[in-house]
PDB file of N, CA and C in Angstrom:
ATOM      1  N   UNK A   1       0.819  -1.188   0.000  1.00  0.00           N
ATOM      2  CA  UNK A   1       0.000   0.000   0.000  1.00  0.00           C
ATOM      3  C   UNK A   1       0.867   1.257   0.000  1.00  0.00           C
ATOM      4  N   UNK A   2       1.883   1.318   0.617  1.00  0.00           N
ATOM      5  CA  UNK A   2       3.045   2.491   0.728  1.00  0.00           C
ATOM      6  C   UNK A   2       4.012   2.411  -0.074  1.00  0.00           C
ATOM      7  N   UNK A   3       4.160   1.136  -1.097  1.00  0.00           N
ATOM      8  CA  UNK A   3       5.255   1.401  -1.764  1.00  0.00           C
ATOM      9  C   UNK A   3       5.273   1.577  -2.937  1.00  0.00           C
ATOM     10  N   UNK A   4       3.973   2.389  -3.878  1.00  0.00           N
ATOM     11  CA  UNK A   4       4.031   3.006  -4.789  1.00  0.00           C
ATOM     12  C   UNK A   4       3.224   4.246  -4.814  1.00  0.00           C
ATOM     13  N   UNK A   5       3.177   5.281  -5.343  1.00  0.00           N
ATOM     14  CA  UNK A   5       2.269   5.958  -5.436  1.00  0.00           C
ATOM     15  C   UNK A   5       0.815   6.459  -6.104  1.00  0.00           C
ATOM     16  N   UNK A   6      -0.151   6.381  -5.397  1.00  0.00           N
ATOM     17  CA  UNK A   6      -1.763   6.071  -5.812  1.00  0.00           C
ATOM     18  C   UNK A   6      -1.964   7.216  -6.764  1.00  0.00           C
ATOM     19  N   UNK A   7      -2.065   7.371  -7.932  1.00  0.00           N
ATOM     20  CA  UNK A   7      -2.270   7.827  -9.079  1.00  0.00           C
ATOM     21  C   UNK A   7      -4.103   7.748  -8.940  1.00  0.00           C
ATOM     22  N   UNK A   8      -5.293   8.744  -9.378  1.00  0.00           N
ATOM     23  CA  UNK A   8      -6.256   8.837  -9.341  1.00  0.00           C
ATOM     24  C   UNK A   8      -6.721   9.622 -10.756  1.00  0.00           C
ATOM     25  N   UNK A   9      -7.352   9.041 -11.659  1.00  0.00           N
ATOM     26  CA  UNK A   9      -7.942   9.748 -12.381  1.00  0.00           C
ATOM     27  C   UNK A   9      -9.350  10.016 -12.650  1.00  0.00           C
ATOM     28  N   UNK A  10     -10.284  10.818 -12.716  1.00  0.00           N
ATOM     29  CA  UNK A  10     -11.477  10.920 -12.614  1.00  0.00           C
ATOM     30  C   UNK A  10     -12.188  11.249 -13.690  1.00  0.00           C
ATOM     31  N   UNK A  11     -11.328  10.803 -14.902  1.00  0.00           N
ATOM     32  CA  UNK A  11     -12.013  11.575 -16.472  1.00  0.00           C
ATOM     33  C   UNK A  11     -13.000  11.001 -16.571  1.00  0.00           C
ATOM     34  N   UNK A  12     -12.989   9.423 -16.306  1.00  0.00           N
ATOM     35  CA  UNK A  12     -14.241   8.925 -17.151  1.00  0.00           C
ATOM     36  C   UNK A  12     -15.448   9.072 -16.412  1.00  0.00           C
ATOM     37  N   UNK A  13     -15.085   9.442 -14.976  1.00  0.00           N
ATOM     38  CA  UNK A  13     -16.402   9.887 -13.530  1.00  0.00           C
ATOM     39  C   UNK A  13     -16.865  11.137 -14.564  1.00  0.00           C
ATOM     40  N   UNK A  14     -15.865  11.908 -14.205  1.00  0.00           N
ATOM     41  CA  UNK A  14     -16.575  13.379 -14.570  1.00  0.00           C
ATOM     42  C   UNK A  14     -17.298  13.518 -15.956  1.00  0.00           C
ATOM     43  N   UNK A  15     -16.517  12.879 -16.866  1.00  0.00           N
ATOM     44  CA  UNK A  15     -17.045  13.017 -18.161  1.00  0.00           C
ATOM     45  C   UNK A  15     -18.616  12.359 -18.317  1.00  0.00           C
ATOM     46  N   UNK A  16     -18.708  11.445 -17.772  1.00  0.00           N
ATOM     47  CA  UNK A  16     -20.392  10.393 -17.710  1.00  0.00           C
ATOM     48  C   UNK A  16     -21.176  11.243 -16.836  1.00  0.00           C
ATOM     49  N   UNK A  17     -20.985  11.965 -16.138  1.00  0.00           N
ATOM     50  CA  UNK A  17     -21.847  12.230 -14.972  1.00  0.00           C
ATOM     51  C   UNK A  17     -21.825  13.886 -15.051  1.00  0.00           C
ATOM     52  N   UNK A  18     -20.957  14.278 -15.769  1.00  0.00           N
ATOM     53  CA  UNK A  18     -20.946  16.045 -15.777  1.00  0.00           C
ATOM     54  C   UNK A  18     -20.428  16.783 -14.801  1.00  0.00           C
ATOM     55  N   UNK A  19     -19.710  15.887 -13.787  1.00  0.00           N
ATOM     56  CA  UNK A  19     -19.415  16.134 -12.787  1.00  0.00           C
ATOM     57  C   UNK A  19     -18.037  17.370 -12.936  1.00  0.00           C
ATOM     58  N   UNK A  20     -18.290  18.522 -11.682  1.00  0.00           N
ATOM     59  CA  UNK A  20     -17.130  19.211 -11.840  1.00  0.00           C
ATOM     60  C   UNK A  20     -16.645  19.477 -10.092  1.00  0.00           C
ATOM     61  N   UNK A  21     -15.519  18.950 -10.135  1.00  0.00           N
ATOM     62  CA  UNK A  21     -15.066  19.094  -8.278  1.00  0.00           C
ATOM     63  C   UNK A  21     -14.732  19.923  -7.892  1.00  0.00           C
ATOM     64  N   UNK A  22     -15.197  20.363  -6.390  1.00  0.00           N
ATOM     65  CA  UNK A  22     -14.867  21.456  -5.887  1.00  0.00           C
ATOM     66  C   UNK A  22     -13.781  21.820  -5.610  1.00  0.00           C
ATOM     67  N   UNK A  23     -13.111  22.937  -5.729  1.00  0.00           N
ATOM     68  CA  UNK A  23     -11.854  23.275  -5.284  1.00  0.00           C
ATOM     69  C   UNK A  23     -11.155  23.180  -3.525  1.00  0.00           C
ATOM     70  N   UNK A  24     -10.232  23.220  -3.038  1.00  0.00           N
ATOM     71  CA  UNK A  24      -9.545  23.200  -2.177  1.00  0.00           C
ATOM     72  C   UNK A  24     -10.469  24.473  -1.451  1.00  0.00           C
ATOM     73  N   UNK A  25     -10.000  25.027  -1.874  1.00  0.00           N
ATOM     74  CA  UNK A  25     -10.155  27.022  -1.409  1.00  0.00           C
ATOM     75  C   UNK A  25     -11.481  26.856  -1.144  1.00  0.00           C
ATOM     76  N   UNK A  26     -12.342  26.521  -2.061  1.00  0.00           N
ATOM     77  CA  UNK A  26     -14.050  26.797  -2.344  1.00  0.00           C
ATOM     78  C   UNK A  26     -14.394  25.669  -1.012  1.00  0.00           C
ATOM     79  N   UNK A  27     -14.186  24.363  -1.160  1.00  0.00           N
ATOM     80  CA  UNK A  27     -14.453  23.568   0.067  1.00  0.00           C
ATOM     81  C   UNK A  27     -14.066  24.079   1.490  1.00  0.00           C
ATOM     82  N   UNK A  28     -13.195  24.676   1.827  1.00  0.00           N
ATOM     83  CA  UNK A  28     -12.771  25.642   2.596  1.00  0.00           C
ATOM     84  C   UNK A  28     -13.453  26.625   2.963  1.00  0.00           C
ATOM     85  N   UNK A  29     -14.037  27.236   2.152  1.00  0.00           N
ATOM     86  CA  UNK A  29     -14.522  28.406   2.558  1.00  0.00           C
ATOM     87  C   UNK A  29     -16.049  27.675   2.718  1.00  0.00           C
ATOM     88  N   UNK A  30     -16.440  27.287   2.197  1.00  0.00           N
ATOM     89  CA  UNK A  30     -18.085  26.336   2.470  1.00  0.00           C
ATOM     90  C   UNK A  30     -18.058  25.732   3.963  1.00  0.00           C
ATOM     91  N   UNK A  31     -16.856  25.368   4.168  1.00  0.00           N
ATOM     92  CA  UNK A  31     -17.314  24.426   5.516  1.00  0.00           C
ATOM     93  C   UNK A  31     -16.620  25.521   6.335  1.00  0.00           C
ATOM     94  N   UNK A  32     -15.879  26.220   6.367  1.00  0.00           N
ATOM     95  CA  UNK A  32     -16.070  27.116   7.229  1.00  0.00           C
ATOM     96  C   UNK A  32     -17.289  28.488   7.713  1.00  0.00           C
ATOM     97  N   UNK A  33     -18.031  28.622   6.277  1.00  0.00           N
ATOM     98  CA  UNK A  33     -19.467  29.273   6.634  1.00  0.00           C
ATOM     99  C   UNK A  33     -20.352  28.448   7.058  1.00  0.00           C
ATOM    100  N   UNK A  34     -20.422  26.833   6.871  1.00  0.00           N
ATOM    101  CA  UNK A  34     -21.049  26.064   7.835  1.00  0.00           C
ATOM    102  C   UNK A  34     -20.957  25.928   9.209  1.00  0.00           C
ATOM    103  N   UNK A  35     -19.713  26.244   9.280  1.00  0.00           N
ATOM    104  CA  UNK A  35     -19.582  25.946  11.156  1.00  0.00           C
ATOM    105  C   UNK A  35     -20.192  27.229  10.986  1.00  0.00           C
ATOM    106  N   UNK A  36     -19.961  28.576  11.123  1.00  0.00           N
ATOM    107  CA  UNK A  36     -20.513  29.681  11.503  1.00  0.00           C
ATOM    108  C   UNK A  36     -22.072  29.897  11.877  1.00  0.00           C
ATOM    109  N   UNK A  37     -22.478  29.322  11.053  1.00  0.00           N
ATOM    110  CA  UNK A  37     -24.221  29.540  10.830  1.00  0.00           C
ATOM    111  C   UNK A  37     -24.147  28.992  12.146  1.00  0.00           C
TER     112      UNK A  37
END
């Protein structure tokens, strides 16, 4: 499990499903106006 590195690709997810992932920053800032509320 540690002795190679896990490579992830998500073309064929995103491409079938239209899917577009949220950014670092953007997830960040979402769950930090969640705790707030």
């Amino acid at each position: 499990q540690y002795e190679f590195d896990y490579i992830f690709d998500s073309t064929k997810f995103t491409t079938a499903f239209r899917f577009q992932p949220t950014s670092y920053a953007e997830g960040v800032r979402r769950t930090t106006q969640a705790y707030q509320q």
